[in-house]
C-alpha atoms as a PDB file:
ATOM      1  CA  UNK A   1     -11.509 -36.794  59.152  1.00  0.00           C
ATOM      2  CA  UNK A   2     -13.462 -35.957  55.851  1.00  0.00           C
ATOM      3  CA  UNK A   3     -13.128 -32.157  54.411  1.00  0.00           C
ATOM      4  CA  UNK A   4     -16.382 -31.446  53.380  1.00  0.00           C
ATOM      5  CA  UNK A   5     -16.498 -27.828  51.114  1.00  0.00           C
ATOM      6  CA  UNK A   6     -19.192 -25.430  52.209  1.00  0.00           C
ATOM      7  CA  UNK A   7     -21.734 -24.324  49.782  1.00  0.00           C
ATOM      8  CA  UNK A   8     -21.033 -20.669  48.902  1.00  0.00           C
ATOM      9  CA  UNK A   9     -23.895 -18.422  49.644  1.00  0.00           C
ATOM     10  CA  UNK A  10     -22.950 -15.566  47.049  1.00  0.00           C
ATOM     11  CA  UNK A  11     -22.472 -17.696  44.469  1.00  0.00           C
ATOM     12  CA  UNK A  12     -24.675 -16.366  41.314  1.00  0.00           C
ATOM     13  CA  UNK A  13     -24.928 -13.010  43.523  1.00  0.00           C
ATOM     14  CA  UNK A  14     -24.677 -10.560  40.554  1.00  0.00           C
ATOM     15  CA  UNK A  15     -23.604  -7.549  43.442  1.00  0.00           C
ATOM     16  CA  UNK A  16     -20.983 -10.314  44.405  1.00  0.00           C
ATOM     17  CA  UNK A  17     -18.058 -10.246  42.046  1.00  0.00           C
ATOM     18  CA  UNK A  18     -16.105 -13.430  41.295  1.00  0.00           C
ATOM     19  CA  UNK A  19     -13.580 -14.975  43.302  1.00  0.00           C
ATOM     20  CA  UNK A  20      -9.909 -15.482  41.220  1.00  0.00           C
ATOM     21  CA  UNK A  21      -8.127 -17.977  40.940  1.00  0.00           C
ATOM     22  CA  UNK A  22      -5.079 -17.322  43.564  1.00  0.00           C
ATOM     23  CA  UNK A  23      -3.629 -19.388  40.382  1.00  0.00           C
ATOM     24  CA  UNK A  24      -4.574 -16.720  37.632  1.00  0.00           C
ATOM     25  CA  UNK A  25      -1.764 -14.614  37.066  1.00  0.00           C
ATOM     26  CA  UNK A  26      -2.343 -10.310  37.059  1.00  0.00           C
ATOM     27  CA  UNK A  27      -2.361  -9.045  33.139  1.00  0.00           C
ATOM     28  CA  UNK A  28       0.855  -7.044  32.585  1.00  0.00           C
ATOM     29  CA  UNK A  29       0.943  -3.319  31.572  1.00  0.00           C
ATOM     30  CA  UNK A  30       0.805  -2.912  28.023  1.00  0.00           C
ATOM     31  CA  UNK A  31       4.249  -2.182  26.613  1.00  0.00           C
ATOM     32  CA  UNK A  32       4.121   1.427  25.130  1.00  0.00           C
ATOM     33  CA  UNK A  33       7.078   2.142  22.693  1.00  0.00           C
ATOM     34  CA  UNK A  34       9.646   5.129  23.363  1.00  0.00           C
ATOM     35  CA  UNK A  35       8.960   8.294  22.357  1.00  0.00           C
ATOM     36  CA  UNK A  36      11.076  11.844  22.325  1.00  0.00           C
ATOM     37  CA  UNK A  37      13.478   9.978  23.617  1.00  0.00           C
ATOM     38  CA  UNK A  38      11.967   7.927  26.567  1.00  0.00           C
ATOM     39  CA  UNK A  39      11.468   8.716  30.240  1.00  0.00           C
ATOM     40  CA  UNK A  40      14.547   9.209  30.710  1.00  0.00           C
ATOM     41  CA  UNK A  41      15.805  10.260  27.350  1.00  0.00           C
ATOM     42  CA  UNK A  42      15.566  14.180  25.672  1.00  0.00           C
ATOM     43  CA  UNK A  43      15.399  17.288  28.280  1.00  0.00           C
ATOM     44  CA  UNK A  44      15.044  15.952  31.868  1.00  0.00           C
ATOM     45  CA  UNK A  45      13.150  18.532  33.404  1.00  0.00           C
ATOM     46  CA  UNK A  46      12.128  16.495  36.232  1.00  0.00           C
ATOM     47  CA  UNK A  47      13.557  14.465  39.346  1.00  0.00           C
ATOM     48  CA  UNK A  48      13.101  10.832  38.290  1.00  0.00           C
ATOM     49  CA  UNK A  49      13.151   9.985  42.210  1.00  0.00           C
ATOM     50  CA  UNK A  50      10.975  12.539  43.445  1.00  0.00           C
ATOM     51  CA  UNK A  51       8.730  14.185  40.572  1.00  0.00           C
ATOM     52  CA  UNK A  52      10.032  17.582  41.770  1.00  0.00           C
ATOM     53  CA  UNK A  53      11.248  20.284  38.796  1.00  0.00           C
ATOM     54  CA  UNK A  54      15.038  20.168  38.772  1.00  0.00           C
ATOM     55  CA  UNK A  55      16.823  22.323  40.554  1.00  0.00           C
ATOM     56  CA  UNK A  56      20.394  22.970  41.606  1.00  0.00           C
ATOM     57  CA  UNK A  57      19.983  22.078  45.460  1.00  0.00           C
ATOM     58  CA  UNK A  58      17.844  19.019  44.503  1.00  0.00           C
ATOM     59  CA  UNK A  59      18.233  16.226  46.694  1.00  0.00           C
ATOM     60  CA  UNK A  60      18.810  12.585  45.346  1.00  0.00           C
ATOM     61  CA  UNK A  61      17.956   9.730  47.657  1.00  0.00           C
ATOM     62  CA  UNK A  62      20.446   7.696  49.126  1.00  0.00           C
ATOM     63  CA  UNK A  63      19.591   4.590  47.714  1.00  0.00           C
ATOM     64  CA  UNK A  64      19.670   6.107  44.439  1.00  0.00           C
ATOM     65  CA  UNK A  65      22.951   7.543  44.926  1.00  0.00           C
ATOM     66  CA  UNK A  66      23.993   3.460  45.086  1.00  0.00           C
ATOM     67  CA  UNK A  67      21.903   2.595  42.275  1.00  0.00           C
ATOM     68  CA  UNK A  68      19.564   0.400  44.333  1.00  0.00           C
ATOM     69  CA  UNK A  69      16.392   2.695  43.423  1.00  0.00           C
ATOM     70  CA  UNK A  70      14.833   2.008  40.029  1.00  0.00           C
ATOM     71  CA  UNK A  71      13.163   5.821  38.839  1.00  0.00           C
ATOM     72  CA  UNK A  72       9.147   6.585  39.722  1.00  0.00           C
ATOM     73  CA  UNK A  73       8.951   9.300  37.788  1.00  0.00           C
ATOM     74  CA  UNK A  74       9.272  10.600  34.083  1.00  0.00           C
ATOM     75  CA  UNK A  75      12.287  12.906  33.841  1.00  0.00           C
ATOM     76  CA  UNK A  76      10.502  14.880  30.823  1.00  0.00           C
ATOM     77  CA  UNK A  77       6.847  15.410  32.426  1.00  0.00           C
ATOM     78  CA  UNK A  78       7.065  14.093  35.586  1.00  0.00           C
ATOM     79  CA  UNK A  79       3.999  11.313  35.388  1.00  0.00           C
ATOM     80  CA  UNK A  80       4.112   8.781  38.000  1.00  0.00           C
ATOM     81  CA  UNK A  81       5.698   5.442  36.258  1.00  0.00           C
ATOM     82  CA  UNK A  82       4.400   1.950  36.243  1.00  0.00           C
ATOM     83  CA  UNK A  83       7.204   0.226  37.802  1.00  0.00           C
ATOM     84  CA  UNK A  84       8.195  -3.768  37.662  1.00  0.00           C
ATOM     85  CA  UNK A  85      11.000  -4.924  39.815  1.00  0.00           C
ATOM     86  CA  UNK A  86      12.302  -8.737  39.075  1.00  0.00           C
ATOM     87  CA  UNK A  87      15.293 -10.260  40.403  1.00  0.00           C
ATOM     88  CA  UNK A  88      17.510  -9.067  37.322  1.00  0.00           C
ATOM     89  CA  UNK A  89      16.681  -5.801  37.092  1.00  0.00           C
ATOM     90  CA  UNK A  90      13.119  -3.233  36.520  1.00  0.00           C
ATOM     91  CA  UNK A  91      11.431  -1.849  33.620  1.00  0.00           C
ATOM     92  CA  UNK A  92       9.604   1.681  34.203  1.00  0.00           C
ATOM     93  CA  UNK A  93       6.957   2.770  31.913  1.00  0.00           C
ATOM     94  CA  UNK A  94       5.503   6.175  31.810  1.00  0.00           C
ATOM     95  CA  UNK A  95       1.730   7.104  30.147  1.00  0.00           C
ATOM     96  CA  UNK A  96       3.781   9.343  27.446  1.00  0.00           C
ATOM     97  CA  UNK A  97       6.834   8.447  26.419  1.00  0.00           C
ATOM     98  CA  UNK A  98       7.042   5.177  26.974  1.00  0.00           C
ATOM     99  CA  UNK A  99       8.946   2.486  28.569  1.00  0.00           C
ATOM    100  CA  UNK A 100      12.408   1.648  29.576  1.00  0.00           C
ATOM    101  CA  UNK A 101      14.398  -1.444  31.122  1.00  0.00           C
ATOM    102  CA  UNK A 102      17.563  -1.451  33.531  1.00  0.00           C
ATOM    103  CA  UNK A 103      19.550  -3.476  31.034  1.00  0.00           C
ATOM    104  CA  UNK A 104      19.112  -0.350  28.457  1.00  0.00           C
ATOM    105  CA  UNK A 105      21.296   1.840  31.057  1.00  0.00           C
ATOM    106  CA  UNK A 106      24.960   1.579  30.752  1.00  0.00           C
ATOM    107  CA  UNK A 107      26.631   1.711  34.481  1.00  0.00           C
ATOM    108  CA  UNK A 108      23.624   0.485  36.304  1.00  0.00           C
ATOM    109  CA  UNK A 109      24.167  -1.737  38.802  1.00  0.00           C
END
């Protein structure tokens, strides 16, 4: 049995954007150096789990209580983080202060 391909209709369709290459890899985030500190550095004013002001009665999840939760949000300003898990750690990166990697955290697991 012969494969034969078949002709792509859209092709040269300029409201048709371009197939990828399932090959092509995604561009990373571009690295942004620490600043005041880092996300998690200086005056934490916000939950790095939840993005909720600090408080007292503040909840921490349970799989950040066993260090199995990488942080979402900035501690200082509480922006959302880019996040990148790999198999030997993460690296979170927030709009402001910059970015930080597992391996810079003494204790984590």
């Amino acid at each position: 049995m012969t494969m034969t391909s078949i002709p792509d209709s859209t092709a040269g369709d300029p409201r048709v954007p371009a197939r990828r290459d399932r090959g092509a890899s995604v561009p990373a985030a571009k690295e942004i150096a620490p600043r005041d500190g880092g996300p998690l550095g200086g005056e934490q004013r916000f939950s790095v789990y939840t993005g909720a002001e600090l408080a007292s009665d503040a909840a921490i999840p349970t799989a950040a209580q066993l260090g199995l939760e990488p942080p979402r949000y900035c501690g200082q300003c509480g922006r959302r983080m880019i996040v990148q898990i790999d198999p030997v750690g993460w690296w979170a990166q927030c709009s402001r202060h910059g970015r930080i990697h597992s391996n810079e955290i003494a204790g984590y697991r």
